[in-house]
Protein backbone atom coordinates (compact mmCIF):
# COMPACT_ATOMS: atom_id res chain seq x y z
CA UNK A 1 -56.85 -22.72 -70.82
CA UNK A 2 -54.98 -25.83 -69.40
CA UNK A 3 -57.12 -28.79 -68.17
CA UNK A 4 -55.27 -28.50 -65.00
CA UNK A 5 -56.18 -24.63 -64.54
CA UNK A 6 -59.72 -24.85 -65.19
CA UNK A 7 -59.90 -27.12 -62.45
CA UNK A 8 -58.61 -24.33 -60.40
CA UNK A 9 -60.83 -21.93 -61.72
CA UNK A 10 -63.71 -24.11 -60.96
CA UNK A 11 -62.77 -25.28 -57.19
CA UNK A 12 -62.60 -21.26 -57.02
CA UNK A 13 -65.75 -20.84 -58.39
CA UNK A 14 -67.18 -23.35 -55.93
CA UNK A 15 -65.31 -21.62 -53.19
CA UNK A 16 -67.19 -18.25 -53.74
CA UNK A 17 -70.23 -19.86 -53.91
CA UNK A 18 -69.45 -21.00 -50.47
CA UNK A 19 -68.62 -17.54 -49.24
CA UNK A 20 -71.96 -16.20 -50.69
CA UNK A 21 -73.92 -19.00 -48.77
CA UNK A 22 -71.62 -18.50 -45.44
CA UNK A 23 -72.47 -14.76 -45.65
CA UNK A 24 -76.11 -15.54 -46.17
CA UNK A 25 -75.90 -17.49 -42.95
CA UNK A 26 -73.90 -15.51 -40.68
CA UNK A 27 -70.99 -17.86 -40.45
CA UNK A 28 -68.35 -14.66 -41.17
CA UNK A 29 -65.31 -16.28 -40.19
CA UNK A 30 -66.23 -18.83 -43.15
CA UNK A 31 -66.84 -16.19 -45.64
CA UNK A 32 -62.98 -14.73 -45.17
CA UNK A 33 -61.80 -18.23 -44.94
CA UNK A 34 -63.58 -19.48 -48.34
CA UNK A 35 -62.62 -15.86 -50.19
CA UNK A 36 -59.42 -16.39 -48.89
CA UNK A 37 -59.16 -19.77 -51.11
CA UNK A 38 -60.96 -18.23 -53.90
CA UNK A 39 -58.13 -16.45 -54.53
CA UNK A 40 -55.54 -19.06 -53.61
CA UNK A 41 -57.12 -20.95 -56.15
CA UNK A 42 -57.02 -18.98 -58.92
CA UNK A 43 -53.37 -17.94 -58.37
CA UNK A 44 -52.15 -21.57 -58.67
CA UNK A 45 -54.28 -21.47 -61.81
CA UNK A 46 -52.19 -18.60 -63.03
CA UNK A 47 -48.91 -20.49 -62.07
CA UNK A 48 -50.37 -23.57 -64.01
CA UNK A 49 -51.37 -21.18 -66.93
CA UNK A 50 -48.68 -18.67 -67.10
CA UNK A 51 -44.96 -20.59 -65.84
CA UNK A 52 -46.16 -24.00 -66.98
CA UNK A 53 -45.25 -25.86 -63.67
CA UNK A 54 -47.50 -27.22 -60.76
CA UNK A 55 -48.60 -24.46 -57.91
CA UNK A 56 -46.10 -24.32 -54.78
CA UNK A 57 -47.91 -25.67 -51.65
CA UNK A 58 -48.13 -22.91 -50.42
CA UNK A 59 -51.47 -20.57 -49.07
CA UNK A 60 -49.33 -17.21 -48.78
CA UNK A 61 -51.43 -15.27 -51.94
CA UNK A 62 -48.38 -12.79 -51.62
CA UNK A 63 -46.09 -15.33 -52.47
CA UNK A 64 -48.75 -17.34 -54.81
CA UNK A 65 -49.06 -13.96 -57.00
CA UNK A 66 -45.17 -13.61 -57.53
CA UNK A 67 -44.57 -17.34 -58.41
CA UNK A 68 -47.48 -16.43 -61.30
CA UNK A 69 -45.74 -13.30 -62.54
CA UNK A 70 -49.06 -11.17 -61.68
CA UNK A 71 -48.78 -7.64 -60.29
CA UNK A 72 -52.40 -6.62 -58.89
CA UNK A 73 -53.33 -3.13 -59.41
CA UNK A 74 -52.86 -1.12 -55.94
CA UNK A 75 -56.23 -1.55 -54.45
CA UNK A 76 -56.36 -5.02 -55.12
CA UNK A 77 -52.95 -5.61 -54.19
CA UNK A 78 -53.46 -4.46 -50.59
CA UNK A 79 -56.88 -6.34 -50.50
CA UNK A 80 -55.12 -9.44 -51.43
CA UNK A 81 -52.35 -8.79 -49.02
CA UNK A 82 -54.78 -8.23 -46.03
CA UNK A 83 -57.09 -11.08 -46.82
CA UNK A 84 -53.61 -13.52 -46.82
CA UNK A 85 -52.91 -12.30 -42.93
CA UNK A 86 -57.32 -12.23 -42.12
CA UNK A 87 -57.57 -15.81 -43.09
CA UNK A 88 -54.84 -17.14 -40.78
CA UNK A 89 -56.22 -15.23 -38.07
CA UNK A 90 -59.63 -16.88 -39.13
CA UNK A 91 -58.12 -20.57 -38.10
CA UNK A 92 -58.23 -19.56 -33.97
CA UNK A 93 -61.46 -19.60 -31.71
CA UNK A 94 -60.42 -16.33 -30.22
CA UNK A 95 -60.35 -14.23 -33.07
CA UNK A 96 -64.15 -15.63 -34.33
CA UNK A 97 -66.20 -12.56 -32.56
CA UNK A 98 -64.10 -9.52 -34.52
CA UNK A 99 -65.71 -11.02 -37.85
CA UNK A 100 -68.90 -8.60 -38.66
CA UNK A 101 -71.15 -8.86 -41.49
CA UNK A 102 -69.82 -5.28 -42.87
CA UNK A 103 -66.44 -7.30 -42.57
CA UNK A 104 -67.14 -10.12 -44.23
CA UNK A 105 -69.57 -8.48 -47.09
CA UNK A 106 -66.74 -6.15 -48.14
CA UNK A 107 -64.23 -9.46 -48.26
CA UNK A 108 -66.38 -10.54 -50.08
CA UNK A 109 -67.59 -7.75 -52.84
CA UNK A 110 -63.24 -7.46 -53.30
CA UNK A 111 -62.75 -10.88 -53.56
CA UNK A 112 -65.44 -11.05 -56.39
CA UNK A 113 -63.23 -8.32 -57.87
CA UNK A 114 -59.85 -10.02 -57.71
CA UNK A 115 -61.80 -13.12 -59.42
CA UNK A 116 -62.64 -10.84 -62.10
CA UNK A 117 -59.02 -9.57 -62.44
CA UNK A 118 -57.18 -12.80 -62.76
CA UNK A 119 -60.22 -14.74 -64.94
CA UNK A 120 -59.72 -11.94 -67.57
CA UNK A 121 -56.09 -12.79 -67.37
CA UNK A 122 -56.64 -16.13 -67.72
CA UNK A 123 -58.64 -16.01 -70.74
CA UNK A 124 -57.23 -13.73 -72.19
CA UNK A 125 -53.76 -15.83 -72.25
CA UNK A 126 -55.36 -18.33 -75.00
């Protein structure tokens, strides 16, 4: 893998690791935000990896996924598209109190699985 993707992977690493201690401390708007750029993370890894060129600045994992060539199976496709509306709605006061831990555990159990996903892309592009 590219130097400059593996520091992807690894900020997205940290990033879940975040989400795992925000969900252990009730802070559920956190855990959507940091799964959120988890994923961000490793799609601009992809881009790195896969079209050779520096990640658009961009945080729309919609439009991350299609500048990376990468077609999500269904179920994480629509996980991936919900999470990219969730963690805009995550940045304003008023939508803090809608975030429950059954929420923000099953953000986070799928965005462990989109990890998965794109990691075994990403090594398995060497």
């Amino acid at each position: 893998m590219k130097q400059e993707a593996q520091w992807w992977v690894d900020a997205a690493d940290y990033d879940l690791k975040t989400a795992k201690h925000m969900l252990d401390t009730r802070r559920y708007v956190y855990v959507i935000f940091c799964c959120h750029l988890s994923i961000e993370r490793l799609l601009k890894a992809c881009i790195i990896e896969f079209q050779d060129r520096f990640p658009p600045r961009s945080h729309n994992l919609e439009y991350l996924a299609q500048n990376a060539a990468i077609e999500f199976p269904e179920d994480l496709r629509t996980f991936v598209s919900s999470i990219s509306k969730e963690a805009i709605k995550t940045r304003y006061d008023e939508n803090r109190s809608r975030y429950t831990r059954a929420f923000a555990q099953q953000c986070f159990e799928y965005t462990k699985k989109v990890n998965r996903w794109l990691k075994r892309r990403l090594v398995s592009s060497r």
